[in-house]
PDB file of N, CA and C in Angstrom:
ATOM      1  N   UNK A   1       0.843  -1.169   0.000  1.00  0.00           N
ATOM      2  CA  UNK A   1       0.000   0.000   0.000  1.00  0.00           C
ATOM      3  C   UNK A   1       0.891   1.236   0.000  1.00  0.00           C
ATOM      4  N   UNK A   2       0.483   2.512  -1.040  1.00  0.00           N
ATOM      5  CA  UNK A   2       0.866   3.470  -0.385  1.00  0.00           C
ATOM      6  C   UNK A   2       0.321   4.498   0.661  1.00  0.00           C
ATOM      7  N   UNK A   3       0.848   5.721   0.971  1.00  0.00           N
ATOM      8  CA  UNK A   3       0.605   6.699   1.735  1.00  0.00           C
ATOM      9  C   UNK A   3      -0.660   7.572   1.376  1.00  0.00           C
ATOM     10  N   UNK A   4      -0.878   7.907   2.025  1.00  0.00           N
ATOM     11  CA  UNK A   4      -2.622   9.048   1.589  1.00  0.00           C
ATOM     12  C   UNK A   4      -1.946  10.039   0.793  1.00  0.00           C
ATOM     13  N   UNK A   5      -3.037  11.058   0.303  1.00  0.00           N
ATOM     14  CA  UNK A   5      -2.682  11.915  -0.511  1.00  0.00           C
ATOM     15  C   UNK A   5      -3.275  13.274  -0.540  1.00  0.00           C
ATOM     16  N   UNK A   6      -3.650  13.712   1.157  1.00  0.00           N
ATOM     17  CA  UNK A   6      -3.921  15.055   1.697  1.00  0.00           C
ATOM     18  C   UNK A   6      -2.890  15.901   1.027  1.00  0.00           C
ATOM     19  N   UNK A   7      -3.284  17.003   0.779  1.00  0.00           N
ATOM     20  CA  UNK A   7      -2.534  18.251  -0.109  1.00  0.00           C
ATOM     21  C   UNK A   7      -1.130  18.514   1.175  1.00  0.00           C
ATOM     22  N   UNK A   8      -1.744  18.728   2.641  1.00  0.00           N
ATOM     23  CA  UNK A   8      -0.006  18.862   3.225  1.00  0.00           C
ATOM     24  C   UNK A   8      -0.610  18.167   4.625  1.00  0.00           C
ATOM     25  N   UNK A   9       0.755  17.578   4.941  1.00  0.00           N
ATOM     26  CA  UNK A   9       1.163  17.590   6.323  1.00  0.00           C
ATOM     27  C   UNK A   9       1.859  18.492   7.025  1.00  0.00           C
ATOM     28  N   UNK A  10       1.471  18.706   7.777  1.00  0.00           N
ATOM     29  CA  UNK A  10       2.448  19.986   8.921  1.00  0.00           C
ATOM     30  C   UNK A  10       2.824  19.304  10.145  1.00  0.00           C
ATOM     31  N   UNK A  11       3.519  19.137  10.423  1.00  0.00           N
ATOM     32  CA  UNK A  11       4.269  18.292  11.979  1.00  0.00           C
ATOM     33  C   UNK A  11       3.140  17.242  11.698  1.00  0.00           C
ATOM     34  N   UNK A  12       2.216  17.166  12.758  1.00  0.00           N
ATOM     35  CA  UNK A  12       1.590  15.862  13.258  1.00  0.00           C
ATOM     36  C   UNK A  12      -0.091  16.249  12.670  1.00  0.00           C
ATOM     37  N   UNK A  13       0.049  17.555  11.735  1.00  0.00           N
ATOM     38  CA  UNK A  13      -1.766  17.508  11.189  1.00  0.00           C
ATOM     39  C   UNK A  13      -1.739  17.231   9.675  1.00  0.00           C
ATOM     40  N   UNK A  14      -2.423  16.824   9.264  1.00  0.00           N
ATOM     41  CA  UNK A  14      -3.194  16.361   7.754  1.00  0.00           C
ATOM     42  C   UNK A  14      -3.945  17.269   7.322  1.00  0.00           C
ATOM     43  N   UNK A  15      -4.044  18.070   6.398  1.00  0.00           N
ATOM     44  CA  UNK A  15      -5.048  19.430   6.048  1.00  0.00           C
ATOM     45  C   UNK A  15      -5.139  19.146   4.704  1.00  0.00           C
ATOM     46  N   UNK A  16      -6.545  19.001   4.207  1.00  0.00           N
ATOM     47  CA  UNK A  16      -6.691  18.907   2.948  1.00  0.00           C
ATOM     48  C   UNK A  16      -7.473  20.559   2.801  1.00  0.00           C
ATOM     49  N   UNK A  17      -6.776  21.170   1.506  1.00  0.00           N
ATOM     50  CA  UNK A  17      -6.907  22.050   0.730  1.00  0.00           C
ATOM     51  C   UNK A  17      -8.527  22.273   0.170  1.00  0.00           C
ATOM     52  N   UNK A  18      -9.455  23.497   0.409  1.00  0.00           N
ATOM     53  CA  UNK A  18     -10.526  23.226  -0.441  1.00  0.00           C
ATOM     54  C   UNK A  18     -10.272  24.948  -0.978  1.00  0.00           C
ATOM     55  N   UNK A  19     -10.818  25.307  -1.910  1.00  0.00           N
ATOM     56  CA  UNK A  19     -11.160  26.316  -3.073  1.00  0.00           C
ATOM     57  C   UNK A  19     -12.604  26.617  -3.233  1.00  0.00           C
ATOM     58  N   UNK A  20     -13.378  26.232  -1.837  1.00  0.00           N
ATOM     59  CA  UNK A  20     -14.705  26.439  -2.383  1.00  0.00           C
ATOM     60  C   UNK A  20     -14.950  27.511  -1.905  1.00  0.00           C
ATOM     61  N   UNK A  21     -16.448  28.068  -2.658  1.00  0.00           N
ATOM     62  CA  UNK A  21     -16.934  29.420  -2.242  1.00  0.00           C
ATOM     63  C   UNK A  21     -17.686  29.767  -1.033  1.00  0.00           C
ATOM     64  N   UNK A  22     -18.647  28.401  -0.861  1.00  0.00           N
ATOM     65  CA  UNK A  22     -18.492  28.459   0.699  1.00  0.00           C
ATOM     66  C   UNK A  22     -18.205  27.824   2.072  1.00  0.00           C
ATOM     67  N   UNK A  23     -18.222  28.724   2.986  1.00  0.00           N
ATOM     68  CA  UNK A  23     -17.054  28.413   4.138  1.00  0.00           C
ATOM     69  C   UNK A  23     -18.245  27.282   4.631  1.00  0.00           C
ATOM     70  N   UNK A  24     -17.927  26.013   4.490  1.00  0.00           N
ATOM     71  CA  UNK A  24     -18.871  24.736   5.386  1.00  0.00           C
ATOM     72  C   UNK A  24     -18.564  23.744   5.030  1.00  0.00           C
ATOM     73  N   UNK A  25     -18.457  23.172   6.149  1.00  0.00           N
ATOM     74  CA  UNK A  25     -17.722  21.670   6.499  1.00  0.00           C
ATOM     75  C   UNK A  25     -18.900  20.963   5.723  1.00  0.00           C
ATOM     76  N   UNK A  26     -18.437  20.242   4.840  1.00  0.00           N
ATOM     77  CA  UNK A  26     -19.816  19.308   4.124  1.00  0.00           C
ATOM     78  C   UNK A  26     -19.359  17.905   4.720  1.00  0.00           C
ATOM     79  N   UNK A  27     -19.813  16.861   5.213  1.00  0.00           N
ATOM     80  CA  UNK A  27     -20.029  15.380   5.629  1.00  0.00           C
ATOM     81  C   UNK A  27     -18.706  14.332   4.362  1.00  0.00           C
ATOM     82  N   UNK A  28     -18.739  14.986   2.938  1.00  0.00           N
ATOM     83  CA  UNK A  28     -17.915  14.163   2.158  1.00  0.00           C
ATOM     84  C   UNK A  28     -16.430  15.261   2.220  1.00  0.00           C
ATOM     85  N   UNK A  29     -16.518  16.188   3.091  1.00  0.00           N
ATOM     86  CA  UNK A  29     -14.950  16.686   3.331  1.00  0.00           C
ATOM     87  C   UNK A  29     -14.362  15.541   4.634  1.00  0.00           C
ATOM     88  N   UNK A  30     -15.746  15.535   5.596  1.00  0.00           N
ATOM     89  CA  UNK A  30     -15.047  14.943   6.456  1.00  0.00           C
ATOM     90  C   UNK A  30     -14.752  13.729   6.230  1.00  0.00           C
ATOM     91  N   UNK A  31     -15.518  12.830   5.396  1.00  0.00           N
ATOM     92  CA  UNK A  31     -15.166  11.398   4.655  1.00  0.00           C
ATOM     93  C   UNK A  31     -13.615  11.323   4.011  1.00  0.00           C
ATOM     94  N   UNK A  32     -13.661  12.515   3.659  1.00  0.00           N
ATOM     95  CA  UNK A  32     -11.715  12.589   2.631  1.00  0.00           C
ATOM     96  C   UNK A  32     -11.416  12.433   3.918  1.00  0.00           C
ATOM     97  N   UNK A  33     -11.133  13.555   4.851  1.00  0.00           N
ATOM     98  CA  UNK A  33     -10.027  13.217   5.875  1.00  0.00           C
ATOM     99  C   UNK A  33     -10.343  11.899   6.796  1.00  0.00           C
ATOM    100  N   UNK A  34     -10.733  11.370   6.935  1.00  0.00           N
ATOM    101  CA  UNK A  34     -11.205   9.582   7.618  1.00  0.00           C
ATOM    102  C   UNK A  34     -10.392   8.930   6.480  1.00  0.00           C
ATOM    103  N   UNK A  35     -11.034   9.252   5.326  1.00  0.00           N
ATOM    104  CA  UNK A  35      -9.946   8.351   3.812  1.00  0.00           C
ATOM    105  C   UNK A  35      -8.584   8.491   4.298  1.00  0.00           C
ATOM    106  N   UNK A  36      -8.135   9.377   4.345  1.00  0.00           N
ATOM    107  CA  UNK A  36      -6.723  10.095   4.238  1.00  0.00           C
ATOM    108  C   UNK A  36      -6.152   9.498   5.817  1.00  0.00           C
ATOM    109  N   UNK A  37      -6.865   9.559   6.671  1.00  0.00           N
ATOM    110  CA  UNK A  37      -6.145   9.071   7.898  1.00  0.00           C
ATOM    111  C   UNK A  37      -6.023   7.521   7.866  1.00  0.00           C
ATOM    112  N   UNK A  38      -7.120   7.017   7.367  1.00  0.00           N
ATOM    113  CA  UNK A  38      -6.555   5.434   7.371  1.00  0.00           C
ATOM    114  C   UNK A  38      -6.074   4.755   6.382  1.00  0.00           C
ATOM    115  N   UNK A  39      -6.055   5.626   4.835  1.00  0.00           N
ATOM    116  CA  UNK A  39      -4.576   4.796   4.042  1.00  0.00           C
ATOM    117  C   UNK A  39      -3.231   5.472   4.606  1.00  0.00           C
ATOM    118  N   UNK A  40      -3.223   6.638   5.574  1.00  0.00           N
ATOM    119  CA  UNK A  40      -1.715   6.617   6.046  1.00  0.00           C
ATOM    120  C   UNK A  40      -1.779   5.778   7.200  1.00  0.00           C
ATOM    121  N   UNK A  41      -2.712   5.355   7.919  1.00  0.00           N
ATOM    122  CA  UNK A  41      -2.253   4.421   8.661  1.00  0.00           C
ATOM    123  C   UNK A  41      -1.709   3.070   7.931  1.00  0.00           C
ATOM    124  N   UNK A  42      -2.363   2.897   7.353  1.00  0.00           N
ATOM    125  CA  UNK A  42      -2.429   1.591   7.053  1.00  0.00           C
ATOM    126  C   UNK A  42      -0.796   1.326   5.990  1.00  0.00           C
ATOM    127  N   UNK A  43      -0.208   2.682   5.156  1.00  0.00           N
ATOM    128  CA  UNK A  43       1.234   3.234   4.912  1.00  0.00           C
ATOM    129  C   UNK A  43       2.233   2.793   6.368  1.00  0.00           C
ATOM    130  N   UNK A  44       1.205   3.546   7.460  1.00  0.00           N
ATOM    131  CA  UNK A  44       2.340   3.199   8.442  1.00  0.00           C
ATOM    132  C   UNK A  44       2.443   1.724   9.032  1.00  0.00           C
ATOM    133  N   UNK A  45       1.559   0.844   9.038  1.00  0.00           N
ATOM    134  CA  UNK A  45       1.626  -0.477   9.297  1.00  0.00           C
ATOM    135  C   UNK A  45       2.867  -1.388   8.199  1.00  0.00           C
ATOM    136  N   UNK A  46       3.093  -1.264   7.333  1.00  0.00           N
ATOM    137  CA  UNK A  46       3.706  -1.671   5.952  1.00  0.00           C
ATOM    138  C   UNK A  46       5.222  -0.625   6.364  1.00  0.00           C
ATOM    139  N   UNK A  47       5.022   0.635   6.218  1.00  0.00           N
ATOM    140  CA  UNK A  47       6.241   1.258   6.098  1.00  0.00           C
ATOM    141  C   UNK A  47       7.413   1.812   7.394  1.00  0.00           C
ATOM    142  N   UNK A  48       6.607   1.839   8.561  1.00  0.00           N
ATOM    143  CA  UNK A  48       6.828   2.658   9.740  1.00  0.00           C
ATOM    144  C   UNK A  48       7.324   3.620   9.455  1.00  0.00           C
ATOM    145  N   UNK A  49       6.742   4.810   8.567  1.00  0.00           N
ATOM    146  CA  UNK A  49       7.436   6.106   8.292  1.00  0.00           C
ATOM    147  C   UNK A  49       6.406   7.069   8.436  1.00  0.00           C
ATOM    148  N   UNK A  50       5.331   6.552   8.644  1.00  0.00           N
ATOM    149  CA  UNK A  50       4.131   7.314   8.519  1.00  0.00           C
ATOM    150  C   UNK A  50       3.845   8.120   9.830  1.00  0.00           C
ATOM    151  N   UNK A  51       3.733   8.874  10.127  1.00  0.00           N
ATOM    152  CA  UNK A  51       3.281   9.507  11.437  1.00  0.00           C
ATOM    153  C   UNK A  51       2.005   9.318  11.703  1.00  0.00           C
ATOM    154  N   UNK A  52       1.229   8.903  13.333  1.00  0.00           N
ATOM    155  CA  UNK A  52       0.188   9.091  13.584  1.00  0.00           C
ATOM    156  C   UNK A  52      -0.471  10.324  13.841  1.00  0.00           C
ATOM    157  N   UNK A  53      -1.447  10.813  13.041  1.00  0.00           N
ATOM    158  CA  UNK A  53      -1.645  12.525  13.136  1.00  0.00           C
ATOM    159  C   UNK A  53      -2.550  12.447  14.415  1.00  0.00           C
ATOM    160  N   UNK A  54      -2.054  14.236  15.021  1.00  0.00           N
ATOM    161  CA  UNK A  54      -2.855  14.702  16.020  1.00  0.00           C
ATOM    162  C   UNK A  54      -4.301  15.319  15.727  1.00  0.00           C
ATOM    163  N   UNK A  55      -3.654  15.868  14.551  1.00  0.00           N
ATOM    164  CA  UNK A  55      -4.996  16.988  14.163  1.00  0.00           C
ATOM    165  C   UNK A  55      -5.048  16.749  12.392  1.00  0.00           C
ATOM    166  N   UNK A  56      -6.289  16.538  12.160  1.00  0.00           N
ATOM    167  CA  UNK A  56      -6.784  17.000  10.835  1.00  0.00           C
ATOM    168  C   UNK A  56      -7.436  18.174  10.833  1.00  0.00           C
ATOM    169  N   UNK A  57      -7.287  18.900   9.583  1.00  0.00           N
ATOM    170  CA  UNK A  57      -8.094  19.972   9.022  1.00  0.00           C
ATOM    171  C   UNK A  57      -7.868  20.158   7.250  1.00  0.00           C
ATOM    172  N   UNK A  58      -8.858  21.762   7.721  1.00  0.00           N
ATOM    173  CA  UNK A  58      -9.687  21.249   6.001  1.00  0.00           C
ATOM    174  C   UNK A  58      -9.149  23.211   6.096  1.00  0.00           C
ATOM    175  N   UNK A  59      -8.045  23.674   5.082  1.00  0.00           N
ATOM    176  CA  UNK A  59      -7.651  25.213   4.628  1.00  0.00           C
ATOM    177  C   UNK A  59      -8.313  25.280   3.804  1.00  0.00           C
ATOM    178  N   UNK A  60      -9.610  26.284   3.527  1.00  0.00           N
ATOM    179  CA  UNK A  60     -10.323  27.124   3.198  1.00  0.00           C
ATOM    180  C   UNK A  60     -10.091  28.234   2.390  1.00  0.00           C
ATOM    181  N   UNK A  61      -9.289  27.894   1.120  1.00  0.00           N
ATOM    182  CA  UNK A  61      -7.914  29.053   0.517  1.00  0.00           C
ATOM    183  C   UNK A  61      -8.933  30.099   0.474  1.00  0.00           C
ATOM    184  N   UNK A  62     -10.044  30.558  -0.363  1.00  0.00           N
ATOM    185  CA  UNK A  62     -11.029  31.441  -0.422  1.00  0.00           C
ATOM    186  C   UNK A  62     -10.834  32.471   0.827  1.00  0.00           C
ATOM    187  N   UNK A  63     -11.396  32.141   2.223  1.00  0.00           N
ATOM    188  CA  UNK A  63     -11.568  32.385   3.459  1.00  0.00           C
ATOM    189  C   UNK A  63     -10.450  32.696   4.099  1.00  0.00           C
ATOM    190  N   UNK A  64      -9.066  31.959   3.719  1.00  0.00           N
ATOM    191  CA  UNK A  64      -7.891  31.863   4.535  1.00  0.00           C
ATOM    192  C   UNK A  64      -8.196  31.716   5.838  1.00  0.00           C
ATOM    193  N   UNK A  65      -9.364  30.548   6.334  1.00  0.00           N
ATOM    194  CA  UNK A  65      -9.486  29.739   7.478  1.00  0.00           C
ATOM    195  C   UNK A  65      -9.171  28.135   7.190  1.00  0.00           C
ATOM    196  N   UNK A  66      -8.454  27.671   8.649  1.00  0.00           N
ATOM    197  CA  UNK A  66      -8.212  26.844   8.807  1.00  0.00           C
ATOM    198  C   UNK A  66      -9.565  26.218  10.109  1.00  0.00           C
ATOM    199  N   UNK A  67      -9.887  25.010   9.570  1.00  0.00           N
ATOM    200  CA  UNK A  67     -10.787  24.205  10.102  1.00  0.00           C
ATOM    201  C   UNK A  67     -10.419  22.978  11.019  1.00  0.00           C
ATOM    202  N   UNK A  68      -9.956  22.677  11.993  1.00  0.00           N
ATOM    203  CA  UNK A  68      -9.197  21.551  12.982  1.00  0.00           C
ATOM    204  C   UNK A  68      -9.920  20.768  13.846  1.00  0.00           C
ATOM    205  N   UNK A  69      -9.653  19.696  13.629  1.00  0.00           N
ATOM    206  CA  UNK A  69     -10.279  18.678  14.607  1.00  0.00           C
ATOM    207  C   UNK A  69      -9.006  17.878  14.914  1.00  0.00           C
ATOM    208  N   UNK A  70      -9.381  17.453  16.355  1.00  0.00           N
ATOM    209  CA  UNK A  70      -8.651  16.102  16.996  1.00  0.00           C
ATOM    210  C   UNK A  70      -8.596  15.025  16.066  1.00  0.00           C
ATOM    211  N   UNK A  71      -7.183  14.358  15.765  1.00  0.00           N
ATOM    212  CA  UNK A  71      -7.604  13.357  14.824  1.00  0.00           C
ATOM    213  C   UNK A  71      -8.145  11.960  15.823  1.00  0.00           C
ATOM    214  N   UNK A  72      -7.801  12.320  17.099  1.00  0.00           N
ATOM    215  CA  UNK A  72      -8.554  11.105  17.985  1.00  0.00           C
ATOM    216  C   UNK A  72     -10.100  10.886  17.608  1.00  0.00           C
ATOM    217  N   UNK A  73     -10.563  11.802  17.332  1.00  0.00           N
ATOM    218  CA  UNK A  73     -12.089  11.804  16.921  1.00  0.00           C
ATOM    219  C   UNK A  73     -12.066  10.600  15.945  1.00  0.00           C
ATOM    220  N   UNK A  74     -11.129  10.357  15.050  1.00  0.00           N
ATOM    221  CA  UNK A  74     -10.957   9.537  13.980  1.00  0.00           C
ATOM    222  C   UNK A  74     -10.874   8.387  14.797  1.00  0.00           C
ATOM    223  N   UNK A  75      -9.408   8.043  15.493  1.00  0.00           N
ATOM    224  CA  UNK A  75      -8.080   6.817  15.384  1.00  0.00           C
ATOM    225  C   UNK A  75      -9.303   6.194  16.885  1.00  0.00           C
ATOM    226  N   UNK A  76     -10.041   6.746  17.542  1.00  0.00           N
ATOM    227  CA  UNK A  76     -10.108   6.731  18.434  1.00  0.00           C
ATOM    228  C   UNK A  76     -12.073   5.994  19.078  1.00  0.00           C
ATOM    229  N   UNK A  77     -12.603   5.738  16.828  1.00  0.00           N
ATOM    230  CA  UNK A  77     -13.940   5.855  16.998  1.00  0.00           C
ATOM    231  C   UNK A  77     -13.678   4.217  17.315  1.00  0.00           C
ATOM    232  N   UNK A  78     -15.162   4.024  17.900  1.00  0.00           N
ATOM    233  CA  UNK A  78     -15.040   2.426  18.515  1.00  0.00           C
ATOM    234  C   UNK A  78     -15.508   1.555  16.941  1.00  0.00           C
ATOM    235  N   UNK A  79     -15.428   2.246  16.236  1.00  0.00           N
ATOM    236  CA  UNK A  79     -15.527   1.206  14.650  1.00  0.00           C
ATOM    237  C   UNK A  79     -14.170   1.164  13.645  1.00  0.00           C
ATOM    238  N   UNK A  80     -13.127   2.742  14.312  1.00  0.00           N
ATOM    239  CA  UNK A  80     -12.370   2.715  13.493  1.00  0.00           C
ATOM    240  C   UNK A  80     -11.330   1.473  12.856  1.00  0.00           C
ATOM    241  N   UNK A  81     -11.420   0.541  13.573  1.00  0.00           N
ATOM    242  CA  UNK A  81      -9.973  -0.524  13.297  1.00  0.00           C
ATOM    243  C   UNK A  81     -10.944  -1.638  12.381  1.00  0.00           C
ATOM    244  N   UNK A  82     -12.103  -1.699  12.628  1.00  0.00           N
ATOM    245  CA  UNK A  82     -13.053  -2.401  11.619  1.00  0.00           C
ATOM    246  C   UNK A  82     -13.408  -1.624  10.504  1.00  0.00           C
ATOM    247  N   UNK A  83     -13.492  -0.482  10.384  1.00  0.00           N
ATOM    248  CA  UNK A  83     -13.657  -0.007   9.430  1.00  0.00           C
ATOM    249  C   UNK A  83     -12.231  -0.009   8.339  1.00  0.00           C
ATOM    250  N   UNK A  84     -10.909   0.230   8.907  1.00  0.00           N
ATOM    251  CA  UNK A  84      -9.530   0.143   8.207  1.00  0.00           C
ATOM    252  C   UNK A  84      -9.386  -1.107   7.801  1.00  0.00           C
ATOM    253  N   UNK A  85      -9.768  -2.420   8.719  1.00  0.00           N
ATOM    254  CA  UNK A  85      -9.497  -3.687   8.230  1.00  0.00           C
ATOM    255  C   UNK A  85     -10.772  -3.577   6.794  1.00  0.00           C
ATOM    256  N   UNK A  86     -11.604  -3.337   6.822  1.00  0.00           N
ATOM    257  CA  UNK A  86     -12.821  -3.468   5.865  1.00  0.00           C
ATOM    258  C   UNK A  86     -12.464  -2.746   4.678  1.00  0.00           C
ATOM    259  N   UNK A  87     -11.474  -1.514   4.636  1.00  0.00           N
ATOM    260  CA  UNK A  87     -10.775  -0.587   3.540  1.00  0.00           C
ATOM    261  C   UNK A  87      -9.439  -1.167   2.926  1.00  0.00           C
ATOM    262  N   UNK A  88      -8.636  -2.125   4.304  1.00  0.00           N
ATOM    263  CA  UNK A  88      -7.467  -2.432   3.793  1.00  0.00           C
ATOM    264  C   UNK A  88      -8.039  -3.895   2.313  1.00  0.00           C
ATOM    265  N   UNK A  89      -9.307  -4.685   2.825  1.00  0.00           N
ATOM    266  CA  UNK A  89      -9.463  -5.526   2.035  1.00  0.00           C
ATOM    267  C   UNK A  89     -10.342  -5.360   0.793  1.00  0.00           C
ATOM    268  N   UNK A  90     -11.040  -4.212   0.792  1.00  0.00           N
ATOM    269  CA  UNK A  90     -12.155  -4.073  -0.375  1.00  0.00           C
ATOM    270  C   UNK A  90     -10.445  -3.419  -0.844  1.00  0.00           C
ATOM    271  N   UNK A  91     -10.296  -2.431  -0.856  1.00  0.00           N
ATOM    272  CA  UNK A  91      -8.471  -1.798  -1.664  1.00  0.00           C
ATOM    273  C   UNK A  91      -7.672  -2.905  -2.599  1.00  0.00           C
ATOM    274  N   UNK A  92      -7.354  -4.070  -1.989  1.00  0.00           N
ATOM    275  CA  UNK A  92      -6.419  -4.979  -1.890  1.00  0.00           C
ATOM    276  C   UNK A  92      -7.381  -6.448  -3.052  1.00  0.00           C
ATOM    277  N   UNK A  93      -8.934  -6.091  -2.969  1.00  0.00           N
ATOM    278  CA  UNK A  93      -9.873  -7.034  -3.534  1.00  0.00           C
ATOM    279  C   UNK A  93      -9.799  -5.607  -5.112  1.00  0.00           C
ATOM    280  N   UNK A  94      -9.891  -4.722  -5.055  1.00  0.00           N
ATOM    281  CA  UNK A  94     -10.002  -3.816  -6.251  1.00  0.00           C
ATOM    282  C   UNK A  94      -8.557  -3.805  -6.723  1.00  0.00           C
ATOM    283  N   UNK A  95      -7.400  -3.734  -6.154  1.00  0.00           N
ATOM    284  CA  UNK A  95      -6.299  -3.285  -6.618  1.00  0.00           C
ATOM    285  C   UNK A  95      -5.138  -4.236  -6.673  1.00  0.00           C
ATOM    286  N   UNK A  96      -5.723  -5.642  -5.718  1.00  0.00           N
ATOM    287  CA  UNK A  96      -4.682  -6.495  -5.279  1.00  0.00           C
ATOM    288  C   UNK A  96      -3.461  -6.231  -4.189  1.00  0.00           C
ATOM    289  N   UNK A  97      -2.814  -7.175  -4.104  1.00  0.00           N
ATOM    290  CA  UNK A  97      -1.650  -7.375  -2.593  1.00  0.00           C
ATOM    291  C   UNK A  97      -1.185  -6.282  -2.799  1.00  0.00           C
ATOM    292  N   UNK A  98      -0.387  -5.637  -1.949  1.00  0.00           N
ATOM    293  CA  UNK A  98       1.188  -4.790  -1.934  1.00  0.00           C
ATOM    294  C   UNK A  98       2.160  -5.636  -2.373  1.00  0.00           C
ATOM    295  N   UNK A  99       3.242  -5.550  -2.927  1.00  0.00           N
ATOM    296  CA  UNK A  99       3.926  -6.265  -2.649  1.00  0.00           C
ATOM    297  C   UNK A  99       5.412  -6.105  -1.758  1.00  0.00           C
TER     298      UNK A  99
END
């Protein structure tokens, strides 16, 4: 597997980039960053290079606001490790092994 593909990391946060016109957290922004936190986990299981993030957010270039959440909210939900095992194998059933 590789690594996610959030626009930047900064120390220990994940911030994906939006350009939209308006300022609101929509439900499929927060789906990218859940995406984005568990193919880098799942990078870091395979690679150990991956950092476990503290904080995700969503930069608002329009607004020049930054939007932050705990990434514990994520690493920390009582479905998350069933839900990554359930991503690592539908991934791996669409794309095949790592090797």
């Amino acid at each position: 597997m590789s690594g996610a593909d959030a626009d930047i990391v900064l120390d220990e946060m994940l911030v994906d980039i939006k350009t939209v016109k308006n300022l609101k957290l929509k439900p499929d922004y927060w789906r990218q960053l859940v995406g984005y936190v568990v193919l880098a986990d799942l990078a870091g299981d395979e690679l150990d290079e991956m950092p476990r993030f503290s904080e995700v957010g969503i930069y608002y270039a329009r607004h020049g606001t930054l939007w932050r959440s705990s990434a514990t909210d994520i690493y920390e939900h009582e479905k998350y490790e069933q839900f990554k095992t359930w991503f690592r194998e539908k991934a791996e059933e669409h794309f095949g092994q790592s090797t």
